[in-house]
Protein backbone atom coordinates (compact mmCIF):
# COMPACT_ATOMS: atom_id res chain seq x y z
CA UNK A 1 2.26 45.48 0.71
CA UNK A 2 1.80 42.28 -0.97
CA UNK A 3 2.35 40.16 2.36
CA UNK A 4 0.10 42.33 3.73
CA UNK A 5 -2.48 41.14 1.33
CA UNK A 6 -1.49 38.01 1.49
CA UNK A 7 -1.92 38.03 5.65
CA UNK A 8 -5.66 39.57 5.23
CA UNK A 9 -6.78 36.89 2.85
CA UNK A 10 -5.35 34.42 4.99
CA UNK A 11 -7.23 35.74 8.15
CA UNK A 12 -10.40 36.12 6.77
CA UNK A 13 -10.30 32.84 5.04
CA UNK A 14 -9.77 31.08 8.55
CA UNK A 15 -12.73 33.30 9.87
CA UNK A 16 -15.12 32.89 7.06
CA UNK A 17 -14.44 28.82 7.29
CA UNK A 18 -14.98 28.73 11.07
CA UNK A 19 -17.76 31.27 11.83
CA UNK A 20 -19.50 31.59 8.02
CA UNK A 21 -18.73 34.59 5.68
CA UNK A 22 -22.25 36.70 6.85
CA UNK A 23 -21.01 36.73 10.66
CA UNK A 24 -17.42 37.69 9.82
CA UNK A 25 -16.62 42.06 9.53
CA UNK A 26 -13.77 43.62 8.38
CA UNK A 27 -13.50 45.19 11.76
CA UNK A 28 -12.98 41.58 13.25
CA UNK A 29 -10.43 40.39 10.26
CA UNK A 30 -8.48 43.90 11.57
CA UNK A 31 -8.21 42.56 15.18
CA UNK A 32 -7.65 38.82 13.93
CA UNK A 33 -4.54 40.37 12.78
CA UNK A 34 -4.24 43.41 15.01
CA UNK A 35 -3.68 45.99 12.03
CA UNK A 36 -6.03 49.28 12.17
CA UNK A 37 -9.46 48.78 10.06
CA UNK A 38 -7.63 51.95 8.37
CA UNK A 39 -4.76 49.83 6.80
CA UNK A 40 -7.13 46.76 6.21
CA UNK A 41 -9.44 49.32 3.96
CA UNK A 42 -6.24 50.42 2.42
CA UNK A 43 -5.84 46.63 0.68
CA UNK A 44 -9.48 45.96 0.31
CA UNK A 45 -12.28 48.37 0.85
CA UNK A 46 -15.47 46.27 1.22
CA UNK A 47 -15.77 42.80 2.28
CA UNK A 48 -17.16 41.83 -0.76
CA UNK A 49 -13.53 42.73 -2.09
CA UNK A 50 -12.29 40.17 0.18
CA UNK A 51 -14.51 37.38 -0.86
CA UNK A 52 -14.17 37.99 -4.70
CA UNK A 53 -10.27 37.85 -4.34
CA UNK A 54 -10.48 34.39 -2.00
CA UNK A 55 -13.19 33.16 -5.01
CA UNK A 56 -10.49 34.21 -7.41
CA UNK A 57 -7.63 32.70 -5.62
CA UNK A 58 -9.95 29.15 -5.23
CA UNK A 59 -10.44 29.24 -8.93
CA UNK A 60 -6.60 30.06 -9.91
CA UNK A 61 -5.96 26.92 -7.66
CA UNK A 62 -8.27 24.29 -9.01
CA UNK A 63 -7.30 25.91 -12.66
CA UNK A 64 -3.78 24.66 -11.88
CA UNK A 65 -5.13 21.33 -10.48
CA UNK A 66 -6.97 20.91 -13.60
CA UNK A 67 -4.18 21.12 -16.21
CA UNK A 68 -1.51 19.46 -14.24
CA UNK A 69 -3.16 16.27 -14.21
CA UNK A 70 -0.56 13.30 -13.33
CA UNK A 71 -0.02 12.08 -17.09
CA UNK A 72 2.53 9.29 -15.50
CA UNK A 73 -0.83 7.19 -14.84
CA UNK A 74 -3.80 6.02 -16.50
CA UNK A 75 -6.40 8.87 -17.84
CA UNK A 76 -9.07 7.45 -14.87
CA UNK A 77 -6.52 7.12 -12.59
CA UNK A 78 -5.02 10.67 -12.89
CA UNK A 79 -8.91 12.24 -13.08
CA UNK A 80 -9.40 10.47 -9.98
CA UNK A 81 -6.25 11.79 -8.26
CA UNK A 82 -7.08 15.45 -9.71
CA UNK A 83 -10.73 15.27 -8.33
CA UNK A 84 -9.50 13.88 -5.09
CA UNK A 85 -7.49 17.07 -4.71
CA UNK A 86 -9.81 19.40 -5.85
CA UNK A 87 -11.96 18.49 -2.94
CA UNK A 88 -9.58 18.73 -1.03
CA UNK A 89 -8.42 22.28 -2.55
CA UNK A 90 -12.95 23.30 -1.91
CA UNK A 91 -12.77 21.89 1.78
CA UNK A 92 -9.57 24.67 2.32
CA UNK A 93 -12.39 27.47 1.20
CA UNK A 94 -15.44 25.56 2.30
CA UNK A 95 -17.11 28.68 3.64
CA UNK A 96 -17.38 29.36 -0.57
CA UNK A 97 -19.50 26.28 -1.45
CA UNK A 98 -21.61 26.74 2.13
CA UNK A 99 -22.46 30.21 1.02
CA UNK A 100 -22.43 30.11 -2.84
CA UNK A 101 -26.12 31.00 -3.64
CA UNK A 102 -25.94 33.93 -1.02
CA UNK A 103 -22.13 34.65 -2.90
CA UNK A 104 -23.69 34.55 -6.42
CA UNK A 105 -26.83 36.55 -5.90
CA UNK A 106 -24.79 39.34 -4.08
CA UNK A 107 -21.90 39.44 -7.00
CA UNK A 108 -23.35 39.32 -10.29
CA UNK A 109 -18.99 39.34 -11.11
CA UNK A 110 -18.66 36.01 -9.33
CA UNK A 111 -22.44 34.39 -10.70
CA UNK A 112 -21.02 36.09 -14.64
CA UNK A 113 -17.46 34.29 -13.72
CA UNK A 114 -18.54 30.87 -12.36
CA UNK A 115 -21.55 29.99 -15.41
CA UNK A 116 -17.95 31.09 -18.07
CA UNK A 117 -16.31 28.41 -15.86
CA UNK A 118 -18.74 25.66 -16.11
CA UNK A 119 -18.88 25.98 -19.78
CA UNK A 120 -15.01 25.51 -20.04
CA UNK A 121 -15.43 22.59 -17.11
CA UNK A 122 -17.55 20.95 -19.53
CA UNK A 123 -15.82 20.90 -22.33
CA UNK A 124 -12.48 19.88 -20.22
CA UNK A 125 -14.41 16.87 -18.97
CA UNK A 126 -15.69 15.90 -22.59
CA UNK A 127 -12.24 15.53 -23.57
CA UNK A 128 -11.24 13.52 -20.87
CA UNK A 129 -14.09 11.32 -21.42
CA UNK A 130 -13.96 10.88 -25.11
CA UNK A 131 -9.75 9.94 -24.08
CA UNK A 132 -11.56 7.15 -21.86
CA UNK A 133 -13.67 6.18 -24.71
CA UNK A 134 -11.37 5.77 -27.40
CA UNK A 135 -9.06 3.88 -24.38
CA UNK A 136 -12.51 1.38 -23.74
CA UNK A 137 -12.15 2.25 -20.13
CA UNK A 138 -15.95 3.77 -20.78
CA UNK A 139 -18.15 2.63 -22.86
CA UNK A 140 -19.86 4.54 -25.98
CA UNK A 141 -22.55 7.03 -25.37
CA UNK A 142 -25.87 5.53 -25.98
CA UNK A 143 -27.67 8.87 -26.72
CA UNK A 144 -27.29 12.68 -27.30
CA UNK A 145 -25.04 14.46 -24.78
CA UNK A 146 -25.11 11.73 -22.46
CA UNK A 147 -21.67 12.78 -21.17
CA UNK A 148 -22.83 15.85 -20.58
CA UNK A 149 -25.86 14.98 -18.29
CA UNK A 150 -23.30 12.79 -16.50
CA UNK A 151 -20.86 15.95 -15.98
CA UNK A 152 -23.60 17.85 -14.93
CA UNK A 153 -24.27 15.68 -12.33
CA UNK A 154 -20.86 15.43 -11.13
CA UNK A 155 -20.83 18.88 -10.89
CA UNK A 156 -24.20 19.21 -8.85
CA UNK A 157 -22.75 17.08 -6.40
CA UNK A 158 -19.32 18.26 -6.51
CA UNK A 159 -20.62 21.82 -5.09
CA UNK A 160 -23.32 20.30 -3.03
CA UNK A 161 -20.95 17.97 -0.91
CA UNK A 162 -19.61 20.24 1.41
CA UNK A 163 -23.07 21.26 2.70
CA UNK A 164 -23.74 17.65 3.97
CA UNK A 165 -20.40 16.96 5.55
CA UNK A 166 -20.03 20.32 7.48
CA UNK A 167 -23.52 20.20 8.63
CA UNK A 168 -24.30 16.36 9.42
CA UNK A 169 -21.35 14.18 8.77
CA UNK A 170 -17.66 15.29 9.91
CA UNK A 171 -16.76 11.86 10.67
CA UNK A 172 -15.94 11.23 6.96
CA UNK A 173 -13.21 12.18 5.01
CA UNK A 174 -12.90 14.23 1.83
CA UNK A 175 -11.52 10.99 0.11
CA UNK A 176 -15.30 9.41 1.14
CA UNK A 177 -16.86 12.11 -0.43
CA UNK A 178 -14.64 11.42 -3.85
CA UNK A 179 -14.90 7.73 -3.67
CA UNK A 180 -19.24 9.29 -3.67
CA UNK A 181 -18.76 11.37 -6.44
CA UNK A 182 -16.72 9.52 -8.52
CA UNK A 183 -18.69 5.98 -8.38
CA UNK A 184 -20.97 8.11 -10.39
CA UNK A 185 -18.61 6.99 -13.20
CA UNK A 186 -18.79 3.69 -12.51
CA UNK A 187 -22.15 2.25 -14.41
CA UNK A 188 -20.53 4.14 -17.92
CA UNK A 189 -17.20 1.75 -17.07
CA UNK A 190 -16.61 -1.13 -19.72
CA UNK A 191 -15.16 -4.22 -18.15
CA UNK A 192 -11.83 -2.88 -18.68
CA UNK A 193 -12.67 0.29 -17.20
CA UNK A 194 -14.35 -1.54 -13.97
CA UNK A 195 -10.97 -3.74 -13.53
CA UNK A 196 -8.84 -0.12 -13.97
CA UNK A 197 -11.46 1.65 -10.98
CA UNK A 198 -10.88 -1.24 -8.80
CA UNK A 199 -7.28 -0.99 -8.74
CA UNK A 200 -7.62 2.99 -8.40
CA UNK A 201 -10.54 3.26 -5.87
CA UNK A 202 -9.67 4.26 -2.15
CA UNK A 203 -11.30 2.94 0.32
């Protein structure tokens, strides 16, 4: 039963990516994987059910991502290795990010779920950045919650991203986009911190 499961959520994740979660029915995910809409309905009734379990599954993944940040490295180094994979870890359920407002508005469990997540994303990021800090690889905030307003727009961009390369720009990488977003770091970087991003920085 579980592989199953497993074999529908795979499906309609490769559907939703290539032909957008709105266009995709369960009747199609049943003949993607030539089971009876009958057995599909028997794992996962609506399609909503579908998506909420793939948003789930995203989140579990980037959760793990998040705490199992390569310690073996510098604090910017292994933030920039975690974000790097994180995009990489969005891209895999793009069709999420493409269709979040539509996904939000029509699950108030998801839109409930995601502002709880930002809250904790926050407070993750402030105690990587105070680590940076007290390392001088970023310099001292120079007024209220400015490390804040520089998460949140990280964060703006980190959801927005996907929109502009799946629309306009395939030609770049994921690894372009991070090198984007993270650069946003780089006017809080002391000069030690601007040596460290240097050495870290893909091109």
């Amino acid at each position: 039963m579980k592989n199953t499961r497993a074999k529908i959520l795979n499906a309609a994740l490769q559907l939703f990516n290539d032909k957008g979660m709105v266009n995709v029915s369960l009747r199609q995910i049943a003949q993607e994987l030539k089971i009876s809409q009958g057995n599909l309905n028997y794992h996962f009734k609506l399609k909503e059910d579908i998506v909420e379990a793939l948003y789930v599954q995203l989140v579990g993944e980037m959760n793990l991502q998040m705490t199992s940040m390569d310690a073996a490295g510098t604090v910017l180094e292994a933030l920039y290795e975690s974000s790097l994979k994180t995009m990489e870890k969005m891209f895999d359920y793009k069709f999420i990010l493409i269709d979040f407002i539509h996904l939000m508005n029509a699950n108030p469990k998801i839109k409930s779920h995601y502002a709880d997540l930002m809250k904790i994303r926050n407070e993750q990021f402030q105690v990587i950045f105070h680590s940076l800090i007290k390392s001088n690889i970023l310099r001292r905030p120079e007024f209220e919650h400015e490390y804040e307003r520089l998460y949140q727009r990280m964060n703006i961009a980190g959801d927005s991203w996907i929109n502009i390369y799946a629309t306009f720009d395939e030609n770049n990488t994921v690894q372009y986009y991070c090198n984007l977003l993270f650069e946003m770091i780089y006017p809080y970087l002391t000069e030690k911190g601007k040596e460290a991003y240097q050495k870290i920085r893909k091109a």
